[in-house]
C-alpha atoms as a PDB file:
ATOM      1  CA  UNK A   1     111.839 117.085 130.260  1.00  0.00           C
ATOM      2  CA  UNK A   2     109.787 117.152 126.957  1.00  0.00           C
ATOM      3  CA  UNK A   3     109.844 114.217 125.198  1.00  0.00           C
ATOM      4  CA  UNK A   4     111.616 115.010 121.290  1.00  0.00           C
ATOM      5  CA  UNK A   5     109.839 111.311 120.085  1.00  0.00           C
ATOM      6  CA  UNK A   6     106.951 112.911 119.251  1.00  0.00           C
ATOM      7  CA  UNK A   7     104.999 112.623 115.930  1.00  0.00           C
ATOM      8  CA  UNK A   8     102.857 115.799 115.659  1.00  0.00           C
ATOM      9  CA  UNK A   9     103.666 119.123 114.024  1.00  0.00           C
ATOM     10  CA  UNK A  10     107.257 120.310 114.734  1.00  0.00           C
ATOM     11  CA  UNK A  11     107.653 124.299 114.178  1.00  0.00           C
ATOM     12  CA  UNK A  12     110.302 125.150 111.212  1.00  0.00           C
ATOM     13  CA  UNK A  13     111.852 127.567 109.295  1.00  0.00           C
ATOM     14  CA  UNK A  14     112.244 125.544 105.834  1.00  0.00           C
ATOM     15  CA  UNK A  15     110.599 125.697 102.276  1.00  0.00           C
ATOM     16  CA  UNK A  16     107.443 122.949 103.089  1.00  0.00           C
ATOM     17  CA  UNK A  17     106.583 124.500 106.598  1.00  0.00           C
ATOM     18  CA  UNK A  18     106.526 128.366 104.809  1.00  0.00           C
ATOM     19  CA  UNK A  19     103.946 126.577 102.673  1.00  0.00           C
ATOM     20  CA  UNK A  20     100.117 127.093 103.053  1.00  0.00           C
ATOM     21  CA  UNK A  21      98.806 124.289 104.873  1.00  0.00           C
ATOM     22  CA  UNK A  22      95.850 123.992 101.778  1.00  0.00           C
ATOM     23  CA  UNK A  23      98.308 123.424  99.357  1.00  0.00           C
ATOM     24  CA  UNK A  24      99.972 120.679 101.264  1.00  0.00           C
ATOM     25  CA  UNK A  25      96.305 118.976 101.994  1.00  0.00           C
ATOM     26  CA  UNK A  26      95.956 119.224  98.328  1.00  0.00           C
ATOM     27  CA  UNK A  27      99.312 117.906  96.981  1.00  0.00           C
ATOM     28  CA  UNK A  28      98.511 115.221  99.804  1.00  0.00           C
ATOM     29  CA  UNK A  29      95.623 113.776  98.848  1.00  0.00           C
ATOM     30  CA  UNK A  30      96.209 114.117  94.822  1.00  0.00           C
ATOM     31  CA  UNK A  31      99.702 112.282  95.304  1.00  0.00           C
ATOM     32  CA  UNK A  32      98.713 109.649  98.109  1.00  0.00           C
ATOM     33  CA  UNK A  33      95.661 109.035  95.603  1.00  0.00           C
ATOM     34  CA  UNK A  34      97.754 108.610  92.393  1.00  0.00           C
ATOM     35  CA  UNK A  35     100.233 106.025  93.987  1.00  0.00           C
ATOM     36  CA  UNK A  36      97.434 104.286  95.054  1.00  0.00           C
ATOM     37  CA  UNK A  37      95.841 103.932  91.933  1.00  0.00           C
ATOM     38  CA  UNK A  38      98.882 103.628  89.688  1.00  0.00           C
ATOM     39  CA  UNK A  39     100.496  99.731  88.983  1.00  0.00           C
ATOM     40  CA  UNK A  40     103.157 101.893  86.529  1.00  0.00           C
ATOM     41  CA  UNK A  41     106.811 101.727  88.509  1.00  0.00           C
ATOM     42  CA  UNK A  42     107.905 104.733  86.350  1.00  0.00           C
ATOM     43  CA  UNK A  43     105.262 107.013  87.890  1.00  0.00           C
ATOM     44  CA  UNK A  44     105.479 105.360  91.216  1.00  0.00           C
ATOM     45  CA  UNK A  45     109.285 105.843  91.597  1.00  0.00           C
ATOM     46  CA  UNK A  46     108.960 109.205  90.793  1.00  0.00           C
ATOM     47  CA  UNK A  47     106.924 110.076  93.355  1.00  0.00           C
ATOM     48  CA  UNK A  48     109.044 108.118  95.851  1.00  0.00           C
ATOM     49  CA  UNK A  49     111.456 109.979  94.470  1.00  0.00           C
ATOM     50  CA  UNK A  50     109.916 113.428  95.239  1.00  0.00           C
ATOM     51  CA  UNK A  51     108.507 112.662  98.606  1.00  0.00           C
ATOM     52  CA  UNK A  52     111.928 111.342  99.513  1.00  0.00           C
ATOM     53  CA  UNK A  53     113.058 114.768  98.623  1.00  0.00           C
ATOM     54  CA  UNK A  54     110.333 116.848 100.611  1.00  0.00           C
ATOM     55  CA  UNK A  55     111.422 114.329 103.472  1.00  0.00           C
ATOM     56  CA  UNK A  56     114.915 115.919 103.346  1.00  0.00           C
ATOM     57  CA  UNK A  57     113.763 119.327 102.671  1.00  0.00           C
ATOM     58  CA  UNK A  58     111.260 119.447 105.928  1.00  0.00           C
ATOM     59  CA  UNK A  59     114.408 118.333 108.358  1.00  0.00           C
ATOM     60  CA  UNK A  60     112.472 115.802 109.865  1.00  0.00           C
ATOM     61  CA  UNK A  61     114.840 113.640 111.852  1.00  0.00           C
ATOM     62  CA  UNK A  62     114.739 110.466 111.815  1.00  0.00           C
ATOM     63  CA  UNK A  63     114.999 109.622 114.926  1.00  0.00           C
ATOM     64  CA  UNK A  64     112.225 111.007 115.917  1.00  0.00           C
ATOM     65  CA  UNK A  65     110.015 109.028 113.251  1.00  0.00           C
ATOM     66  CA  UNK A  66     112.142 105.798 113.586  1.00  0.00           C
ATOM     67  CA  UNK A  67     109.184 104.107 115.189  1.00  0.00           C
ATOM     68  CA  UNK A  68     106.421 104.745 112.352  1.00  0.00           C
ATOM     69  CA  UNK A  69     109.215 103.702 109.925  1.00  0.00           C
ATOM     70  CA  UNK A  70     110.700 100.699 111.427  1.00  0.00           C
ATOM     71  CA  UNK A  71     106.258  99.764 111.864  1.00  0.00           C
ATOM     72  CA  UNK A  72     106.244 100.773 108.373  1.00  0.00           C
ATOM     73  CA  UNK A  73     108.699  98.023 107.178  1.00  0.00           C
ATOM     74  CA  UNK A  74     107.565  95.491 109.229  1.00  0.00           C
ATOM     75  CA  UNK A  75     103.811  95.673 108.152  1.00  0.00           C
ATOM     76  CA  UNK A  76     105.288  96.250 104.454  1.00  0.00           C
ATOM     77  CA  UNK A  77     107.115  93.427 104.400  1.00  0.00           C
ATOM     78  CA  UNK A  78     104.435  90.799 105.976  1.00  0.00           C
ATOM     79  CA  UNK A  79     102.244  91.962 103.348  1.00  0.00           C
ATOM     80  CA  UNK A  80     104.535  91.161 100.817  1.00  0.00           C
ATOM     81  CA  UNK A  81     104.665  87.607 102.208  1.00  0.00           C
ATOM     82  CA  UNK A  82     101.028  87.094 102.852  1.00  0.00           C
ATOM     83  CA  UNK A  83     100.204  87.814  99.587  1.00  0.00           C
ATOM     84  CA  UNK A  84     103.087  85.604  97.976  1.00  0.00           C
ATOM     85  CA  UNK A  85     101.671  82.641 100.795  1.00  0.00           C
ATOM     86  CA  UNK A  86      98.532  82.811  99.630  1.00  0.00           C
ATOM     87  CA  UNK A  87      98.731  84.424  95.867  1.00  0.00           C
ATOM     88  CA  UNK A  88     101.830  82.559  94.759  1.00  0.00           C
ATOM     89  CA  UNK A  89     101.958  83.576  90.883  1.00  0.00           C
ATOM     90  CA  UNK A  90      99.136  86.579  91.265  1.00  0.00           C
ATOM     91  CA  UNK A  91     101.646  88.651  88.989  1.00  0.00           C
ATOM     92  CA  UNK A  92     101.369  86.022  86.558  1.00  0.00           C
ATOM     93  CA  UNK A  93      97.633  86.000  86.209  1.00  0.00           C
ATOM     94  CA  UNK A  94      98.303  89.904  85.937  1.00  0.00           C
ATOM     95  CA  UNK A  95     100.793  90.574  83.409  1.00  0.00           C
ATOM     96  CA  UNK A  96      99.442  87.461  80.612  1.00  0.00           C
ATOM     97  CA  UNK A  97     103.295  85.981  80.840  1.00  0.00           C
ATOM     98  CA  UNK A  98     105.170  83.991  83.265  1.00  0.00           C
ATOM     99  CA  UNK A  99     109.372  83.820  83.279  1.00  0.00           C
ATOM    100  CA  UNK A 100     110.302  81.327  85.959  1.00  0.00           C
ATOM    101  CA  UNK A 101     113.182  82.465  87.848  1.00  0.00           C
ATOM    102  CA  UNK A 102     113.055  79.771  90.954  1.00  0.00           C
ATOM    103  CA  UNK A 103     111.026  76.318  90.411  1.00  0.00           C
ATOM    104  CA  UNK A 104     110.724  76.514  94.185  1.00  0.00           C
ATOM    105  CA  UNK A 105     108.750  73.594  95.833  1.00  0.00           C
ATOM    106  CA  UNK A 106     105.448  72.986  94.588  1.00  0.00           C
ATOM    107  CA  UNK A 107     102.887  76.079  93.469  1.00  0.00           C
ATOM    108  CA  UNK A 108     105.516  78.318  95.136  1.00  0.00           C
ATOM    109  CA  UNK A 109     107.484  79.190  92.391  1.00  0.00           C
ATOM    110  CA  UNK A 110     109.864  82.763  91.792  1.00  0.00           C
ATOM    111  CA  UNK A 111     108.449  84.283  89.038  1.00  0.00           C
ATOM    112  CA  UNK A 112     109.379  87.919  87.419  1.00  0.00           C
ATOM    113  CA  UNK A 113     106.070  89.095  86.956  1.00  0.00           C
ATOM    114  CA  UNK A 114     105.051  88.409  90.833  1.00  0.00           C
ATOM    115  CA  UNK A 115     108.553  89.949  91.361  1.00  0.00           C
ATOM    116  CA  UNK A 116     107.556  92.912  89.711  1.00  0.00           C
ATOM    117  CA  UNK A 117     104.076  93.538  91.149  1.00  0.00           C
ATOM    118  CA  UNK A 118     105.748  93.219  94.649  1.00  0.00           C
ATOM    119  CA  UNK A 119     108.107  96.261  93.934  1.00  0.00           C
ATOM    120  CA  UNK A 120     105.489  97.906  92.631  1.00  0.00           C
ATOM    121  CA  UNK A 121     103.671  97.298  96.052  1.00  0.00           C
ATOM    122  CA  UNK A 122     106.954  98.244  98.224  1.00  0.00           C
ATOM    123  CA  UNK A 123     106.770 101.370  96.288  1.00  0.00           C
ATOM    124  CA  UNK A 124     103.809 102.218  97.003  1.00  0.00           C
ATOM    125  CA  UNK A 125     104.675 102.193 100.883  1.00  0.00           C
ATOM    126  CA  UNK A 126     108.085 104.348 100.307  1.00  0.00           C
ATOM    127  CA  UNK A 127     106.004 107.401  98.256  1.00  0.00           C
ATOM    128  CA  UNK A 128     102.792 107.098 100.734  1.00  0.00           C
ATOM    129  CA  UNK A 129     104.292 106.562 104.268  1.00  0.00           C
ATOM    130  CA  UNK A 130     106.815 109.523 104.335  1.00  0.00           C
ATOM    131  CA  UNK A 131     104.585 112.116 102.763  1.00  0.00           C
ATOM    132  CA  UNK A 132     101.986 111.097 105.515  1.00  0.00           C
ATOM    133  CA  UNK A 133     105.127 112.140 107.839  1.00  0.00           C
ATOM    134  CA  UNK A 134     105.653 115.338 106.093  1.00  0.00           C
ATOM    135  CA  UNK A 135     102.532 116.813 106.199  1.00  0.00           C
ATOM    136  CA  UNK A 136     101.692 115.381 109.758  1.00  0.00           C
ATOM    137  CA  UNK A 137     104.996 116.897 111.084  1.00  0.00           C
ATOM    138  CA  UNK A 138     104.777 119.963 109.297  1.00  0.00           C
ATOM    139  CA  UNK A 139     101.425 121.147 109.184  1.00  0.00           C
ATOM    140  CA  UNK A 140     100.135 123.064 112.464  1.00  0.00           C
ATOM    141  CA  UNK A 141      96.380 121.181 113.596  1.00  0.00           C
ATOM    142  CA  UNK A 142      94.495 124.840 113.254  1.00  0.00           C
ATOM    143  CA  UNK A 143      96.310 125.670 110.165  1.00  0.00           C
ATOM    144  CA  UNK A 144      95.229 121.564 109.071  1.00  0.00           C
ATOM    145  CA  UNK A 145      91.673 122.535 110.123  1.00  0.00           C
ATOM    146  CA  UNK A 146      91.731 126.216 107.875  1.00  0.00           C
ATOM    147  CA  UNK A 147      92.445 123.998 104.967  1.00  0.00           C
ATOM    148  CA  UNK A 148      90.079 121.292 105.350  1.00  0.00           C
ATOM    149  CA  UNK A 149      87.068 124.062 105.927  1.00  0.00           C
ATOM    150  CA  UNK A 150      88.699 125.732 102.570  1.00  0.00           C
ATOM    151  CA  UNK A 151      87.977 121.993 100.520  1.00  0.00           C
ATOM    152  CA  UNK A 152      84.691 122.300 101.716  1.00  0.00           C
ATOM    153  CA  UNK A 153      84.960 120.556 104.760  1.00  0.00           C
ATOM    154  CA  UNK A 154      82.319 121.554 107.450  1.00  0.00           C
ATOM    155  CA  UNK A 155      83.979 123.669 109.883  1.00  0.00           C
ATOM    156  CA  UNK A 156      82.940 121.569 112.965  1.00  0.00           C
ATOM    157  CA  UNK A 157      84.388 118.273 111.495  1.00  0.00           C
ATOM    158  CA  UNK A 158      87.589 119.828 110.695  1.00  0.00           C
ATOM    159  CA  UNK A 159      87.891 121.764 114.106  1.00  0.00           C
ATOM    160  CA  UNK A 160      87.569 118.115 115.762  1.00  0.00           C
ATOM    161  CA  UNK A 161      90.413 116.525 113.310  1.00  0.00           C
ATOM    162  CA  UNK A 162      92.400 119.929 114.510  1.00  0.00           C
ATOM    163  CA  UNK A 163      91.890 118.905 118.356  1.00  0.00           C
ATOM    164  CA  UNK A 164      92.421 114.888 117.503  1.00  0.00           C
ATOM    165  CA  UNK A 165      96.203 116.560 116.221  1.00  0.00           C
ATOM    166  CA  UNK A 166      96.866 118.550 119.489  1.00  0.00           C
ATOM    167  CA  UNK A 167      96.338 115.688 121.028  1.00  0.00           C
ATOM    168  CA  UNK A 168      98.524 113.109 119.281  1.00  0.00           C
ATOM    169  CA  UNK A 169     101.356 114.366 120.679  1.00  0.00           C
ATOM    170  CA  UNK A 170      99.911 115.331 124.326  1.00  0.00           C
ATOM    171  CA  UNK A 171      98.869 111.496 124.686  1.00  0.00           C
ATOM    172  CA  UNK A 172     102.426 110.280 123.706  1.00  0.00           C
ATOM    173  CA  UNK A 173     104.278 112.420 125.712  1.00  0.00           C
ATOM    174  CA  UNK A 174     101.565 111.565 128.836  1.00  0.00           C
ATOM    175  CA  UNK A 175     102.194 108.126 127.888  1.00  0.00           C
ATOM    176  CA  UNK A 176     106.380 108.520 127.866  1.00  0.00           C
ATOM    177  CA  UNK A 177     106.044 110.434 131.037  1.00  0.00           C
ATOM    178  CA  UNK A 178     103.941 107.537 132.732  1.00  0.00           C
ATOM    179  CA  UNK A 179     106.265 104.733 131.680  1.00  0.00           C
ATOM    180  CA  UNK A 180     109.588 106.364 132.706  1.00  0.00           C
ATOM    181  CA  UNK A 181     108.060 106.642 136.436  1.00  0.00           C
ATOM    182  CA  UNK A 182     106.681 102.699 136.620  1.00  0.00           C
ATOM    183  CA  UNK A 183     110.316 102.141 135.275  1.00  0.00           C
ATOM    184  CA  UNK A 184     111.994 104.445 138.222  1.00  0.00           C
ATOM    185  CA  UNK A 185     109.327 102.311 140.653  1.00  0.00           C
ATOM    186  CA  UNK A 186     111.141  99.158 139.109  1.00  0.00           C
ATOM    187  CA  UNK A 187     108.690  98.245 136.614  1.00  0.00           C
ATOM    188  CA  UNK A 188     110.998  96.900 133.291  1.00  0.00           C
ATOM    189  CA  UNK A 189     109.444  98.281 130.164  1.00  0.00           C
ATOM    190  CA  UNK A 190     112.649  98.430 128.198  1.00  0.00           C
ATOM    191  CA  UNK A 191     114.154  95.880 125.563  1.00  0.00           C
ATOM    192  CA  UNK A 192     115.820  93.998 128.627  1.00  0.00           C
ATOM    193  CA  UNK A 193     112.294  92.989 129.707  1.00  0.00           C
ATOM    194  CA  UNK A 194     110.624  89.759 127.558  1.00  0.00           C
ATOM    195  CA  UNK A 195     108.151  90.679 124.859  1.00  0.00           C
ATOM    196  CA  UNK A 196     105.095  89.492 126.702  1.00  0.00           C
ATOM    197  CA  UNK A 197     106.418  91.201 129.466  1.00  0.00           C
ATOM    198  CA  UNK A 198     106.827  94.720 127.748  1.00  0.00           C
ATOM    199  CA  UNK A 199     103.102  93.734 125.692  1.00  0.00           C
ATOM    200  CA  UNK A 200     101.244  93.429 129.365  1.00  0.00           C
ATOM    201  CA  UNK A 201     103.143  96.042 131.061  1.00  0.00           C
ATOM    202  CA  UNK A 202     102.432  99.186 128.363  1.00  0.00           C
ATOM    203  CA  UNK A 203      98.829  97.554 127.947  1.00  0.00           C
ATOM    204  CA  UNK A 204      97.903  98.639 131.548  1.00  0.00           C
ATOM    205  CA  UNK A 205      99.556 101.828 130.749  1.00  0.00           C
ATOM    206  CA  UNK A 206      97.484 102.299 127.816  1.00  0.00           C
ATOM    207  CA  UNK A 207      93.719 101.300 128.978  1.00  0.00           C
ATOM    208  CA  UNK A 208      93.749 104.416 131.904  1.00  0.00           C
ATOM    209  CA  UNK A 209      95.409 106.592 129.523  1.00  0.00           C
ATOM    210  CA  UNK A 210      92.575 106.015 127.443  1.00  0.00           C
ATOM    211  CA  UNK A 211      90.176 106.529 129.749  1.00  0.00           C
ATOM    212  CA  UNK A 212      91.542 109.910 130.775  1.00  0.00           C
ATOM    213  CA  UNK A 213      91.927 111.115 127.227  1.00  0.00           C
ATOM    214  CA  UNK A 214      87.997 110.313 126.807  1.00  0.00           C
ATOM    215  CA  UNK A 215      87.709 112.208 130.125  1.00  0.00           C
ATOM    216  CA  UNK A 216      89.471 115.330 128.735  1.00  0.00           C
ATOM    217  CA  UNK A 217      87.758 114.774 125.496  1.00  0.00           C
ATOM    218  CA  UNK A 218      84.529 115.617 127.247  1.00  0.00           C
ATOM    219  CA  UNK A 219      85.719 118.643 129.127  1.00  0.00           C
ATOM    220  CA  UNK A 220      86.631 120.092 125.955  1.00  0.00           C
ATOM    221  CA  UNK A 221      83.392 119.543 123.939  1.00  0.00           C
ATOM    222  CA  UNK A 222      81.247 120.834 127.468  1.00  0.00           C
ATOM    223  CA  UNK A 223      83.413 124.019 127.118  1.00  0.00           C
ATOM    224  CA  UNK A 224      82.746 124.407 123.568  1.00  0.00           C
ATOM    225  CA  UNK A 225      79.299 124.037 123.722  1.00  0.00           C
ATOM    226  CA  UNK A 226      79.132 127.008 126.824  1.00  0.00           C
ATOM    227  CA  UNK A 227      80.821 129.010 124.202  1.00  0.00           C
ATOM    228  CA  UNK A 228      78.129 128.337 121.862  1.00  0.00           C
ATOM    229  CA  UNK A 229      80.412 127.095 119.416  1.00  0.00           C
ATOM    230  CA  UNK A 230      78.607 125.516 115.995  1.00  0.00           C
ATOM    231  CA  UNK A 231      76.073 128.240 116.587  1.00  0.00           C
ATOM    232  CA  UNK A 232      76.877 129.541 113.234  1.00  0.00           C
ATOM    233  CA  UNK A 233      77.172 128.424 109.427  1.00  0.00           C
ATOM    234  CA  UNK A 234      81.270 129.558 109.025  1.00  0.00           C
ATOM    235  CA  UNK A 235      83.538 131.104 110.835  1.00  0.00           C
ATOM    236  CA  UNK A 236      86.606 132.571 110.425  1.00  0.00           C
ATOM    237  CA  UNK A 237      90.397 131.196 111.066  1.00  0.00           C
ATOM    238  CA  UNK A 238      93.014 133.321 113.548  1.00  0.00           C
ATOM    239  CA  UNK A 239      95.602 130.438 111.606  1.00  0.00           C
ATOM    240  CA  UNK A 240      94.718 131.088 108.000  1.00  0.00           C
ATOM    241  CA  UNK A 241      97.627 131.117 105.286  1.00  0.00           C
ATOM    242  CA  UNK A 242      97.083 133.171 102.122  1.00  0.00           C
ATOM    243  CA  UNK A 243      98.120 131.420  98.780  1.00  0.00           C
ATOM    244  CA  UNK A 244     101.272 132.589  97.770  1.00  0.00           C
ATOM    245  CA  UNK A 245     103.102 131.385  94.000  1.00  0.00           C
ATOM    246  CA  UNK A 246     105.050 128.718  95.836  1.00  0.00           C
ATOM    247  CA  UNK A 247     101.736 126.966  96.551  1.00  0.00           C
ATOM    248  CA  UNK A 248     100.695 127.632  93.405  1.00  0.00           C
ATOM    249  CA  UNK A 249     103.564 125.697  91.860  1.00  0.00           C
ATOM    250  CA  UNK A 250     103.194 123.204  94.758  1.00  0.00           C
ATOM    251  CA  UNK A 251      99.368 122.702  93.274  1.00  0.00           C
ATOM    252  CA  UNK A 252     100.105 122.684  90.232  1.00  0.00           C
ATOM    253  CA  UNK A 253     102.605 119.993  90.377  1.00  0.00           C
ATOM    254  CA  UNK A 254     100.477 118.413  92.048  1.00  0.00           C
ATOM    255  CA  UNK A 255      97.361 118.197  89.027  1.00  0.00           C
ATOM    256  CA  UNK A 256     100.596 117.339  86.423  1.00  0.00           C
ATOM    257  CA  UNK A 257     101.015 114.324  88.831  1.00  0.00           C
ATOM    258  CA  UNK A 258      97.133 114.144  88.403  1.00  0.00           C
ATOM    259  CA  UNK A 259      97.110 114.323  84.880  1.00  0.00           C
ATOM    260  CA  UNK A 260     100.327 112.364  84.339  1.00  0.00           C
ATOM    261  CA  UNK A 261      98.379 109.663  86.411  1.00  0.00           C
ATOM    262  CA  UNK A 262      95.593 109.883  83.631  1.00  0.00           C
ATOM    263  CA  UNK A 263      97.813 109.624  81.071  1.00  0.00           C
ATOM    264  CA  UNK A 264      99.505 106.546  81.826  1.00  0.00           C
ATOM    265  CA  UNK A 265      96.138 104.862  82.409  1.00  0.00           C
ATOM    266  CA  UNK A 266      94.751 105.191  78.671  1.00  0.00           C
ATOM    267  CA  UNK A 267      98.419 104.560  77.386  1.00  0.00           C
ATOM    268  CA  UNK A 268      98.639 101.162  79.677  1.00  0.00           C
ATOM    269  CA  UNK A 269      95.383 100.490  78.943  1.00  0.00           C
ATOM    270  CA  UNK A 270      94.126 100.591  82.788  1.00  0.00           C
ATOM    271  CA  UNK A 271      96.149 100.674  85.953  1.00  0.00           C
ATOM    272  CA  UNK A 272      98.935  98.257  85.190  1.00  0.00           C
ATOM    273  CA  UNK A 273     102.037  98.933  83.319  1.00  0.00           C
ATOM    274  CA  UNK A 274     102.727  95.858  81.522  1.00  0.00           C
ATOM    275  CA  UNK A 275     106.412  95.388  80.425  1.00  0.00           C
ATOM    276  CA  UNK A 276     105.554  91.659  78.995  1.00  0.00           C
ATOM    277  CA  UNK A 277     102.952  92.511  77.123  1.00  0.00           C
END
């Protein structure tokens, strides 16, 4: 039975998987780059916002992503407390201003400005991490690789990002497959099991799966290289979308986000929006 837990492209019949997979690269990187960059919550929540949105538009379940989020939240939140550990009142030193909200015990005071630039950083994680799922789930690997060659991309480096996609999903569902049959043998891998248990028991999973993947990995580039392939300066793609106006307007909301991002950094006065100041 194929394994539905899979994160790799899923085929679709909605509004972002119609769109050309070079217009999604593009809104990808500009958007990813301007939350990045960006300490302003206005802009930041609007692009949460908006990736939130092409998160319900793709019909990405999810159950099927529940993993990547739930890792998400858990490396999201210990960042947020290794940086308050160590960088107690870092928003202070920030924003010029400090309004104590919790004397706490010793430097570790509850401040609004650290307060603030932690949001800002949670933020950050809700616009980033579920347009990374969006495009990853709806983008087919040679379409992915059509668009990276269009950017300028060399076409041999984006024909091996292309087979490192098909094979995201091949490895986890080889990997599923494996553990289910040490688990018929006996072998507890489940929650009932103890952590260290379940740690040591998908680790010797993982190490020969590795191996095998390398194994196939070389197979494929022996093949290639029989078919002469990198023999020429470009080639063409079977997979390649034509721009149609709804990745126009996809583009172009993308550079507003671009130039909004510009904006915002001459009216702030750099990258951080400073309410205090």
């Amino acid at each position: 039975m194929k394994n539905q837990h899979l994160i790799g492209f899923q085929p679709g019949d909605d509004f972002v998987h119609h769109l050309a997979a070079t217009s999604k690269l593009l809104f990808f990187l500009i958007v990813s780059v301007a939350s990045m960059v960006t300490y302003d919550p206005r802009l930041i929540l609007f692009l949460a916002v908006m990736t939130l949105f092409l998160f319900h538009l793709s019909h990405i379940r999810l159950k099927d992503v529940s993993f990547v989020l739930i890792f998400t939240v858990v490396f999201a939140m210990m960042n947020v407390i290794m940086i308050y550990l160590f960088l107690p009142e870092y928003g202070v030193e920030l924003y010029g201003a400090r309004t104590l909200l919790w004397q706490g015990i010793g430097r570790y005071t509850v401040t609004s400005q650290q307060l603030f630039y932690l949001l800002n950083l949670l933020l950050k994680y809700v616009t980033t991490v579920p347009l990374a799922l969006v495009f990853l789930m709806t983008t087919h690997p040679s379409q992915f690789a059509s668009s990276l060659n269009r950017v300028g991309l060399s076409y041999k480096i984006s024909y091996a990002v292309s087979l490192t996609m098909r094979y995201i999903p091949d490895i986890q569902e080889e990997f599923y497959t494996i553990r289910m049959s040490q688990e018929a043998r006996g072998l507890e891998l489940s929650q009932k099991a103890k952590l260290m248990s379940r740690i040591k028991g998908n680790l010797a999973l993982i190490v020969p799966l590795i191996f095998s993947s390398l194994e196939r990995i070389d197979t494929v580039s022996t093949a290639m290289e029989l078919r002469r392939f990198g023999k020429n300066k470009k080639r063409t793609w079977y997979t390649y979308q034509p721009m149609q106006k709804k990745d126009a307007l996809v583009i172009g909301v993308a550079i507003l986000v671009l130039l909004l991002t510009i904006v915002l950094f001459f009216i702030n006065h750099g990258r951080f929006y400073n309410p205090w100041s």
